[in-house]
Protein backbone atom coordinates (compact mmCIF):
# COMPACT_ATOMS: atom_id res chain seq x y z
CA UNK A 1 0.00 0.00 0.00
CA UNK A 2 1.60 3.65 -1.11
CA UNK A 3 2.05 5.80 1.83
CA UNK A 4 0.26 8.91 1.52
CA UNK A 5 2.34 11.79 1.09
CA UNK A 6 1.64 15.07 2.70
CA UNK A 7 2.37 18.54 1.22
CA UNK A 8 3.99 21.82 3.38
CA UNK A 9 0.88 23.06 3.48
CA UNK A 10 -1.37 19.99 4.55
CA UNK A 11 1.66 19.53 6.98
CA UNK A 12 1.59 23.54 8.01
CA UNK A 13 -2.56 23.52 8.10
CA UNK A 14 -2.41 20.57 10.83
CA UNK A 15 0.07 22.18 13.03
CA UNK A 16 -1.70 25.22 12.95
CA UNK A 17 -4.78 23.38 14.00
CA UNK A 18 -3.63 21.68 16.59
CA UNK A 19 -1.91 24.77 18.17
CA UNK A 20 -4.98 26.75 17.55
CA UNK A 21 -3.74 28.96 15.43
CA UNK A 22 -6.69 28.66 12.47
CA UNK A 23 -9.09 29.40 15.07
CA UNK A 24 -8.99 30.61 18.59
CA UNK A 25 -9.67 28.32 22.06
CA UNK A 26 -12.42 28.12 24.67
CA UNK A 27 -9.63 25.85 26.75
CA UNK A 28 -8.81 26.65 30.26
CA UNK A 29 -5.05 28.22 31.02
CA UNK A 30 -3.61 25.19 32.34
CA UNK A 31 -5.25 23.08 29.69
CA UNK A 32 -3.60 24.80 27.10
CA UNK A 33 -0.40 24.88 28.84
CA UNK A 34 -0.73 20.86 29.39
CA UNK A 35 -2.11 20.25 25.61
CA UNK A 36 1.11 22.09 24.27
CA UNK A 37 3.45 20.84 26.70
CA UNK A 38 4.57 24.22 27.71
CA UNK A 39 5.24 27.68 26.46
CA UNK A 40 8.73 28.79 26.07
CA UNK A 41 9.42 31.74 28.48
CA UNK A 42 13.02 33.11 28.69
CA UNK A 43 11.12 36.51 28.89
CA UNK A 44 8.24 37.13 31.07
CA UNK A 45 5.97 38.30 28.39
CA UNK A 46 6.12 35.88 25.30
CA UNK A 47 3.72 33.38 27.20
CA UNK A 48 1.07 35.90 27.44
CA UNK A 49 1.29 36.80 24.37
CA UNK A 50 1.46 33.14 23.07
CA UNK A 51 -1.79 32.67 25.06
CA UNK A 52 -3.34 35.79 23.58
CA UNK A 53 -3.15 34.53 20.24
CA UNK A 54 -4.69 31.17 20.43
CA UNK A 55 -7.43 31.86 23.12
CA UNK A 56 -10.38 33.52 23.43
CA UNK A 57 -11.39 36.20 26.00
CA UNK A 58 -7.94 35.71 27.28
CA UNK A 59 -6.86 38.14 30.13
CA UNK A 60 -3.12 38.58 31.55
CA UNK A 61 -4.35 37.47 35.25
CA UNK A 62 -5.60 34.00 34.23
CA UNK A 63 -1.69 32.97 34.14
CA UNK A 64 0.18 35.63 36.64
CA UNK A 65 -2.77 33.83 38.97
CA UNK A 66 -1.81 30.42 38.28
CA UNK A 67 1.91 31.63 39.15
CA UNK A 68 1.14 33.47 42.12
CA UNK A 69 -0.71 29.82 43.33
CA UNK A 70 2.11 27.32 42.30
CA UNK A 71 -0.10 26.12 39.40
CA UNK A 72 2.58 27.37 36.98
CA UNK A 73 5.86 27.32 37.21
CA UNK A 74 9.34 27.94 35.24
CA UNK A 75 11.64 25.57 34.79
CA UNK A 76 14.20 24.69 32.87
CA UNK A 77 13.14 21.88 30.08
CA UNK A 78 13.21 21.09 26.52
CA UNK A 79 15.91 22.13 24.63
CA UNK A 80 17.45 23.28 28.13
CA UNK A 81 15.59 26.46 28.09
CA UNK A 82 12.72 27.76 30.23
CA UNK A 83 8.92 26.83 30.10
CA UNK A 84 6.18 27.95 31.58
CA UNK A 85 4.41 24.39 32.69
CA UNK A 86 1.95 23.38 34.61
CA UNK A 87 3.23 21.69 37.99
CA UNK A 88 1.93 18.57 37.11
CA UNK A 89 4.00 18.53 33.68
CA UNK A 90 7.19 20.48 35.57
CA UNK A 91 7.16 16.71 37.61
CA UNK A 92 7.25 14.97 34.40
CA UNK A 93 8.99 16.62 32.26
CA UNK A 94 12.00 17.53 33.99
CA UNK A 95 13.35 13.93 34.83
CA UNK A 96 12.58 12.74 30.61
CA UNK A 97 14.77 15.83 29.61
CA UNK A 98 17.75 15.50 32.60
CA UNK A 99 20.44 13.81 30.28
CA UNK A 100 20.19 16.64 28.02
CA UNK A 101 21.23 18.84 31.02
CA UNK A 102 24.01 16.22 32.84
CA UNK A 103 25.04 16.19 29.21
CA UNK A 104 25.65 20.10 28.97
CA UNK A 105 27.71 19.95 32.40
CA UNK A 106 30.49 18.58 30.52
CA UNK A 107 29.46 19.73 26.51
CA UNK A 108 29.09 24.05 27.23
CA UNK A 109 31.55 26.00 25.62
CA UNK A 110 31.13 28.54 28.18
CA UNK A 111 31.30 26.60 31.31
CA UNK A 112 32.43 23.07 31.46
CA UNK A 113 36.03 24.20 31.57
CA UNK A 114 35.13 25.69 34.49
CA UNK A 115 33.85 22.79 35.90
CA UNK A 116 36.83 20.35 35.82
CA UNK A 117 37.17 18.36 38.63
CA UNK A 118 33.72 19.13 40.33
CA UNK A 119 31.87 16.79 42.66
CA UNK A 120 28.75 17.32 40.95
CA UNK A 121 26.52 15.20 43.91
CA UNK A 122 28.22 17.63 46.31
CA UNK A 123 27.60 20.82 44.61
CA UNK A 124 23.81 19.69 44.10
CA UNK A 125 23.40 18.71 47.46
CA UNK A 126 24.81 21.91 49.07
CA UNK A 127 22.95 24.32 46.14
CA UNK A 128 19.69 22.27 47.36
CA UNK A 129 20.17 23.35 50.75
CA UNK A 130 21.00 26.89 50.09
CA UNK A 131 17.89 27.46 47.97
CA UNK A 132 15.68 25.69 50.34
CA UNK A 133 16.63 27.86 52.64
CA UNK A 134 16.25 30.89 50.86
CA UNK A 135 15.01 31.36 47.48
CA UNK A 136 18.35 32.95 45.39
CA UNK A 137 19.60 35.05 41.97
CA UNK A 138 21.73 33.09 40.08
CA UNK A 139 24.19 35.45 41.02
CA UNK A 140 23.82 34.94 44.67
CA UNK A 141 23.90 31.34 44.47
CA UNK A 142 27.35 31.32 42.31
CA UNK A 143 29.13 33.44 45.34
CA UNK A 144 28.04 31.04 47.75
CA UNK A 145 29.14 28.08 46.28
CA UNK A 146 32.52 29.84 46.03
CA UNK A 147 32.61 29.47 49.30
CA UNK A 148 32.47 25.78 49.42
CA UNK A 149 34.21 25.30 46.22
CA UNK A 150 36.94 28.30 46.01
CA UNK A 151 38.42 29.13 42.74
CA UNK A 152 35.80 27.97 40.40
CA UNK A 153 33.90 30.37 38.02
CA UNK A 154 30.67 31.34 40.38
CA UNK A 155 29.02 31.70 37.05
CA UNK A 156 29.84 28.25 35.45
CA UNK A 157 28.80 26.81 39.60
CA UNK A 158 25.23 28.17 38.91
CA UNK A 159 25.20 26.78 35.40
CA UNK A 160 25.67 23.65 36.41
CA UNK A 161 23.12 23.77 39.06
CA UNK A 162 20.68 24.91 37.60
CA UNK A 163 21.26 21.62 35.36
CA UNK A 164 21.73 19.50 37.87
CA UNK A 165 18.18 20.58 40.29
CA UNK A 166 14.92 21.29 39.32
CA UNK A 167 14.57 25.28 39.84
CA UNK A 168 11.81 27.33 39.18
CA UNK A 169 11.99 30.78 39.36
CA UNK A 170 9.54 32.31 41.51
CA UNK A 171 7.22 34.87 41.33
CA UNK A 172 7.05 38.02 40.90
CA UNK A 173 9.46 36.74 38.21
CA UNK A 174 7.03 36.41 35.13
CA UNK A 175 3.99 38.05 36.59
CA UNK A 176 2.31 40.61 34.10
CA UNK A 177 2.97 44.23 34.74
CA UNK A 178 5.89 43.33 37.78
CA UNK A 179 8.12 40.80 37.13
CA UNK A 180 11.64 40.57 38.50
CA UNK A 181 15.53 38.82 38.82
CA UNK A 182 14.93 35.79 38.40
CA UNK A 183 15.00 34.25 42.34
CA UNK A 184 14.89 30.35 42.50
CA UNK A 185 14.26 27.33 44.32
CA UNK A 186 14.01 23.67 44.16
CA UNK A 187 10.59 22.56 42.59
CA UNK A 188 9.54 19.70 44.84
CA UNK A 189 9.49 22.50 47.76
CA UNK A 190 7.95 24.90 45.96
CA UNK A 191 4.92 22.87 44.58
CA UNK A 192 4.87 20.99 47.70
CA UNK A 193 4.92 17.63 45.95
CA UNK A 194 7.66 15.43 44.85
CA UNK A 195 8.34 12.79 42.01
CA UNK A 196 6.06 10.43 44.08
CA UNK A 197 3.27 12.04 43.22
CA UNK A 198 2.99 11.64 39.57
CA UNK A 199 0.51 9.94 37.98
CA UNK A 200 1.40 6.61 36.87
CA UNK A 201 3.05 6.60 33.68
CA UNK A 202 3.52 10.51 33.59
CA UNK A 203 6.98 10.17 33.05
CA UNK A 204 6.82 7.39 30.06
CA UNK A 205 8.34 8.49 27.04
CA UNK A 206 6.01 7.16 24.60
CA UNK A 207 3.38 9.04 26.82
CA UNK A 208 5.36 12.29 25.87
CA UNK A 209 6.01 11.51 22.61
CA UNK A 210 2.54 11.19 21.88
CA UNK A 211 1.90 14.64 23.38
CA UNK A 212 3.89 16.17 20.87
CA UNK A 213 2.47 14.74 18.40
CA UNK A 214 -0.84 15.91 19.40
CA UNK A 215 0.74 19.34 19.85
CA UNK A 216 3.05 19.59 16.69
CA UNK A 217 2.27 16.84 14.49
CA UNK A 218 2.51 15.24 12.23
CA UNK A 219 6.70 15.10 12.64
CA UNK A 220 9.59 12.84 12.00
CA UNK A 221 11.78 11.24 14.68
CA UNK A 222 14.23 14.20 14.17
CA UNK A 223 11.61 16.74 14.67
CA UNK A 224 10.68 15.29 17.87
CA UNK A 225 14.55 14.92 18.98
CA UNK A 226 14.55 19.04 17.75
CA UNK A 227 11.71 19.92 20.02
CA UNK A 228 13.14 17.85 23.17
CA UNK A 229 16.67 18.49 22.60
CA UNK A 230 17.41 14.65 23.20
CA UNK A 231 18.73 12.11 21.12
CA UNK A 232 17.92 8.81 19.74
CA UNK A 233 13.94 8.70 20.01
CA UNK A 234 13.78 6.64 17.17
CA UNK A 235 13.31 3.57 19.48
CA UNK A 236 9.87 5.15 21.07
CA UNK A 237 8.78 5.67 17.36
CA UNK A 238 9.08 2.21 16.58
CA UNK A 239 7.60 1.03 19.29
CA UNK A 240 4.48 2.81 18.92
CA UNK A 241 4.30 2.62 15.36
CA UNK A 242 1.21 -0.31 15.41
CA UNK A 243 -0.96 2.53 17.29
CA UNK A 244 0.31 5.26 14.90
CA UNK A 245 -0.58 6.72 10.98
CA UNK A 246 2.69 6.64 9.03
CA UNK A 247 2.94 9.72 6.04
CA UNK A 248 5.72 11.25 4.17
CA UNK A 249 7.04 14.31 3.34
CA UNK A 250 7.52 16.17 -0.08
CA UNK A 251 10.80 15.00 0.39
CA UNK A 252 10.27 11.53 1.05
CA UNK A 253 10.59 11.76 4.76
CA UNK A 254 8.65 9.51 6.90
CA UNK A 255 6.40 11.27 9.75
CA UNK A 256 4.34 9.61 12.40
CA UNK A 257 1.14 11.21 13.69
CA UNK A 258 -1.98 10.37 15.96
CA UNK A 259 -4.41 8.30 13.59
CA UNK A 260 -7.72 10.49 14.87
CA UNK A 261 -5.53 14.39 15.60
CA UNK A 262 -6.80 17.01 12.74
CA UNK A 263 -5.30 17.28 10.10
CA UNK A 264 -7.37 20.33 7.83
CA UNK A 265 -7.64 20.35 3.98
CA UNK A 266 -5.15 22.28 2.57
CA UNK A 267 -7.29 24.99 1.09
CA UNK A 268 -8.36 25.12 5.14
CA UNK A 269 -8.00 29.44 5.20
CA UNK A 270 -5.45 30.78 7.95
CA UNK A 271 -6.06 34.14 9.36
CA UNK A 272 -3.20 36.27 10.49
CA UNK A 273 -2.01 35.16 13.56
CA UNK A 274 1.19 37.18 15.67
CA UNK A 275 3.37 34.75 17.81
CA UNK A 276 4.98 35.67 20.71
CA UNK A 277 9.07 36.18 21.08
CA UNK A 278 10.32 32.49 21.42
CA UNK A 279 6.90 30.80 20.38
CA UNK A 280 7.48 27.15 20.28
CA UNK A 281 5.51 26.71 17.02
CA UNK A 282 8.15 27.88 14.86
CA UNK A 283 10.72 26.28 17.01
CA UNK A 284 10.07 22.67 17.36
CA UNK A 285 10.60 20.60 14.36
CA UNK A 286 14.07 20.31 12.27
CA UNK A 287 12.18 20.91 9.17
CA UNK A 288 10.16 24.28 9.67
CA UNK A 289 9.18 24.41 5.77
CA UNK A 290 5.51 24.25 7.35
CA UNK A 291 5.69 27.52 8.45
CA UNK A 292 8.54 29.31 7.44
CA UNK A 293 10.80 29.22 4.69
CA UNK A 294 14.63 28.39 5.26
CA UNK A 295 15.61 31.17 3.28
CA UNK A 296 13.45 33.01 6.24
CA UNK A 297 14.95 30.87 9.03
CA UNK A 298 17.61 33.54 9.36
CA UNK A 299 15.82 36.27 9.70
CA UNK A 300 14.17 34.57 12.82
CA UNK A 301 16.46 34.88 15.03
CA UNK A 302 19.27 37.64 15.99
CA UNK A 303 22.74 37.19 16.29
CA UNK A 304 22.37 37.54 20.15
CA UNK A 305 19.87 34.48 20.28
CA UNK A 306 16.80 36.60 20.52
CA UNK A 307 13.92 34.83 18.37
CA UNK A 308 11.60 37.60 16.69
CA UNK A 309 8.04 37.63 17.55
CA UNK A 310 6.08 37.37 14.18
CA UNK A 311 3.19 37.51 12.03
CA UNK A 312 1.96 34.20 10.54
CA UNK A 313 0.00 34.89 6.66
CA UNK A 314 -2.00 32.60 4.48
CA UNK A 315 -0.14 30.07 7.30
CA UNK A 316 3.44 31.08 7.14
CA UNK A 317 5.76 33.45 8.83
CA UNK A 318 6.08 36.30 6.47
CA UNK A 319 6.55 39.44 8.87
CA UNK A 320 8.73 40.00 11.88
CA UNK A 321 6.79 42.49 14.54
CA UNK A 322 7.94 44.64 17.50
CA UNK A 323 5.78 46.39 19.99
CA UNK A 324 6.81 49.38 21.97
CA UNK A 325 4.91 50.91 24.97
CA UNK A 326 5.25 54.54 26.67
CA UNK A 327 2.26 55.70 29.08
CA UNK A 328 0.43 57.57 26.63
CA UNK A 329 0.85 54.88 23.29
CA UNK A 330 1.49 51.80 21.81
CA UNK A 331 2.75 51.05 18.79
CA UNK A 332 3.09 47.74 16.44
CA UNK A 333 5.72 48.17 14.26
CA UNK A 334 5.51 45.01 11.31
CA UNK A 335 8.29 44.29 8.63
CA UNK A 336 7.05 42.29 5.65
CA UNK A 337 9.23 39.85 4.14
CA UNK A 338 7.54 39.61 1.11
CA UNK A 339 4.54 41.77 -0.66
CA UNK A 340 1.27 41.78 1.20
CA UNK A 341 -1.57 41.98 -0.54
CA UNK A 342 -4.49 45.44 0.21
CA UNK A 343 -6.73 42.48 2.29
CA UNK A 344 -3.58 41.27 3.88
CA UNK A 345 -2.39 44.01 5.53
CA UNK A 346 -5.87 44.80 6.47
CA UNK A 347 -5.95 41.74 8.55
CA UNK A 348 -2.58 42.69 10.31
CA UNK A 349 -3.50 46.16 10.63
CA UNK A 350 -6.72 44.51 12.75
CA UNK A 351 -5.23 41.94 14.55
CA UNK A 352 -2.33 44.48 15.56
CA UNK A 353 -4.68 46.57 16.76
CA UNK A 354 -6.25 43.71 19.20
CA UNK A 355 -3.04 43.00 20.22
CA UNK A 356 -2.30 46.34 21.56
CA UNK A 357 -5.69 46.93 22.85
CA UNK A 358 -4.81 43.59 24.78
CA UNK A 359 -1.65 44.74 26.17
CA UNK A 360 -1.96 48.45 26.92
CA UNK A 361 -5.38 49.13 27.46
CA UNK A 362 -4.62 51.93 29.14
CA UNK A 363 -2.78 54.15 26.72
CA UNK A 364 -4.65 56.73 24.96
CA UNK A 365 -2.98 56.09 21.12
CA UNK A 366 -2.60 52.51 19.49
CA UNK A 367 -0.95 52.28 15.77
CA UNK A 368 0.13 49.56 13.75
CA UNK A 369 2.72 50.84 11.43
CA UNK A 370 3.18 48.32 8.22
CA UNK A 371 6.94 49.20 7.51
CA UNK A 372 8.56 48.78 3.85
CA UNK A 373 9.72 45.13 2.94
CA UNK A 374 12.69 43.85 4.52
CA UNK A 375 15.50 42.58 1.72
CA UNK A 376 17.17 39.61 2.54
């Protein structure tokens, strides 16, 4: 039997769908969070803004709540970056992704030099205590582990902590409108729970990979091992391959995918949509053709590591947007990379205009400014 062969845009129109991006969400916060395994959140903002754009009615409080309560957390993850997670998925997530972090103790340019020697059991059991004790900067921590271990790089000592324990970073660090340093502690006794509390089979790979798949699907093993970070997942594919759909690519690469998850027509229409800084749609798969180009790839993210927030048209990245704020206005500034057509920029000029209405209500002017086209 020929496997069925799915185009970039079938492939881009499912994603979309399933990250509910074609049409906005009556989900709760946390079910969101939990149905795409996290928002990436290096910044405070980007996961309200990530929220914005795929729910409905959604207000800044729902999450900075959920924060405030423990509900929420971030923590270190996927990709060794930070999510905002639910507490439930914090517990489950962090143990499936801890090689990639052991691994980075002794792989980081910047710090495993610095690291040489290190008695990596001690240092986690003596960072434990100090941020049990006290919640602490990064900074702080790396000066007291100096202490203990004297002539080591305080920085690279907090790198490899925060690698080696689950640390969220507490409130008011990502609350909406405050925010903060960064100040963190161990998970377990911030949440209140511990590893013994998951539900059974939380932690089981094919569990997670399954997740994604529902999240970002369909994908191929190496867009799953791009999303996580971690190697080798090609054994949890085969395995569930008698419960899964089998496709291929344009270019003849095989993808996996949930036999009964959406996947829309592709003449399935795709409003404009603007993602957040960081937003883990256009970030987790190793082929991105779905939604943005490769020639457009670059312009995604700086030289510094910042990753643009964007505007998504006809279903693919084609504008990079930045918002600035003073008391009296807000502005949405919008770089095409490519001609927009008279209803096209309509639509951004609308949905811009939501967007800042959503995060300064309060200033008196709001403007979208459609700049010239960017050259390559």
């Amino acid at each position: 039997m020929t496997t069925r062969i799915l185009t970039v845009r079938e492939l881009g129109r499912a994603t979309l769908a399933r990250q509910h991006l074609l049409r906005r969400s009556d989900l709760s916060v946390t079910e969101m969070l939990e149905h795409l395994i996290g928002l990436q959140a290096q910044a405070p903002e980007p996961p309200y803004y990530a929220l914005w754009t795929r729910m409905r009615g959604f207000t800044p409080g729902r999450l900075s709540d959920l924060l405030e309560s423990r509900r929420v957390v971030r923590i270190a993850l996927m990709r060794g970056t930070v999510f905002a997670v639910t507490s439930s998925d914090a517990l489950a997530l962090r143990p499936w992704v801890q090689p990639l972090l052991t691994r980075a103790l002794h792989t980081d340019v910047q710090y495993a030099a610095g690291l040489a020697g290190i008695d990596h059991t001690a240092l986690a059991t003596l960072a434990g205590d100090l941020v049990r004790h006290a919640p602490r900067t990064v900074q702080e921590l790396g000066v007291l582990l100096t202490e203990h271990f004297p002539g080591h790089d305080p920085r690279a000592l907090a790198f490899a902590v925060r690698g080696l324990l689950p640390l969220v970073q507490i409130p008011p660090r990502g609350l909406w409108g405050r925010s903060g340093r960064p100040r963190l502690t161990l998970l377990e006794h911030w949440i209140g729970r511990d590893s013994g509390s998951l539900p059974p089979g939380a932690t089981e790979a094919e569990t997670l990979v399954r997740r994604y798949l529902a999240a970002f699907g369909p994908a191929s093993v190496r867009d799953a091992q791009a999303w996580s970070g971690l190697p080798r997942l090609g054994e949890i594919f085969d395995a569930l391959r008698p419960e899964l759909v089998v496709f291929r690519d344009e270019k003849g690469g095989e993808l996996f995918d949930l036999p009964d998850a959406p996947r829309p027509d592709a003449s399935t229409p795709a409003p404009v949509r603007i993602l957040a800084q960081y937003d883990n749609v256009v970030l987790s798969h190793a082929d991105r053709s779905r939604l943005i180009s490769d020639a457009d790839r670059r312009r995604l993210v700086t030289k510094n590591g910042i990753v643009h927030a964007t505007a998504l048209v006809g279903g693919t990245v084609s504008a990079s947007v930045r918002r600035t704020t003073t008391r009296q206005s807000a502005t949405l500034e919008v770089t095409p990379w490519r001609r927009l057509s008279t209803a096209n920029r309509s639509a951004i000029e609308a949905e811009g205009m939501r967007l800042l209405k959503f995060s300064a209500p309060g200033a008196q002017d709001h403007e979208v400014r459609i700049l010239p086209e960017a050259e390559m």
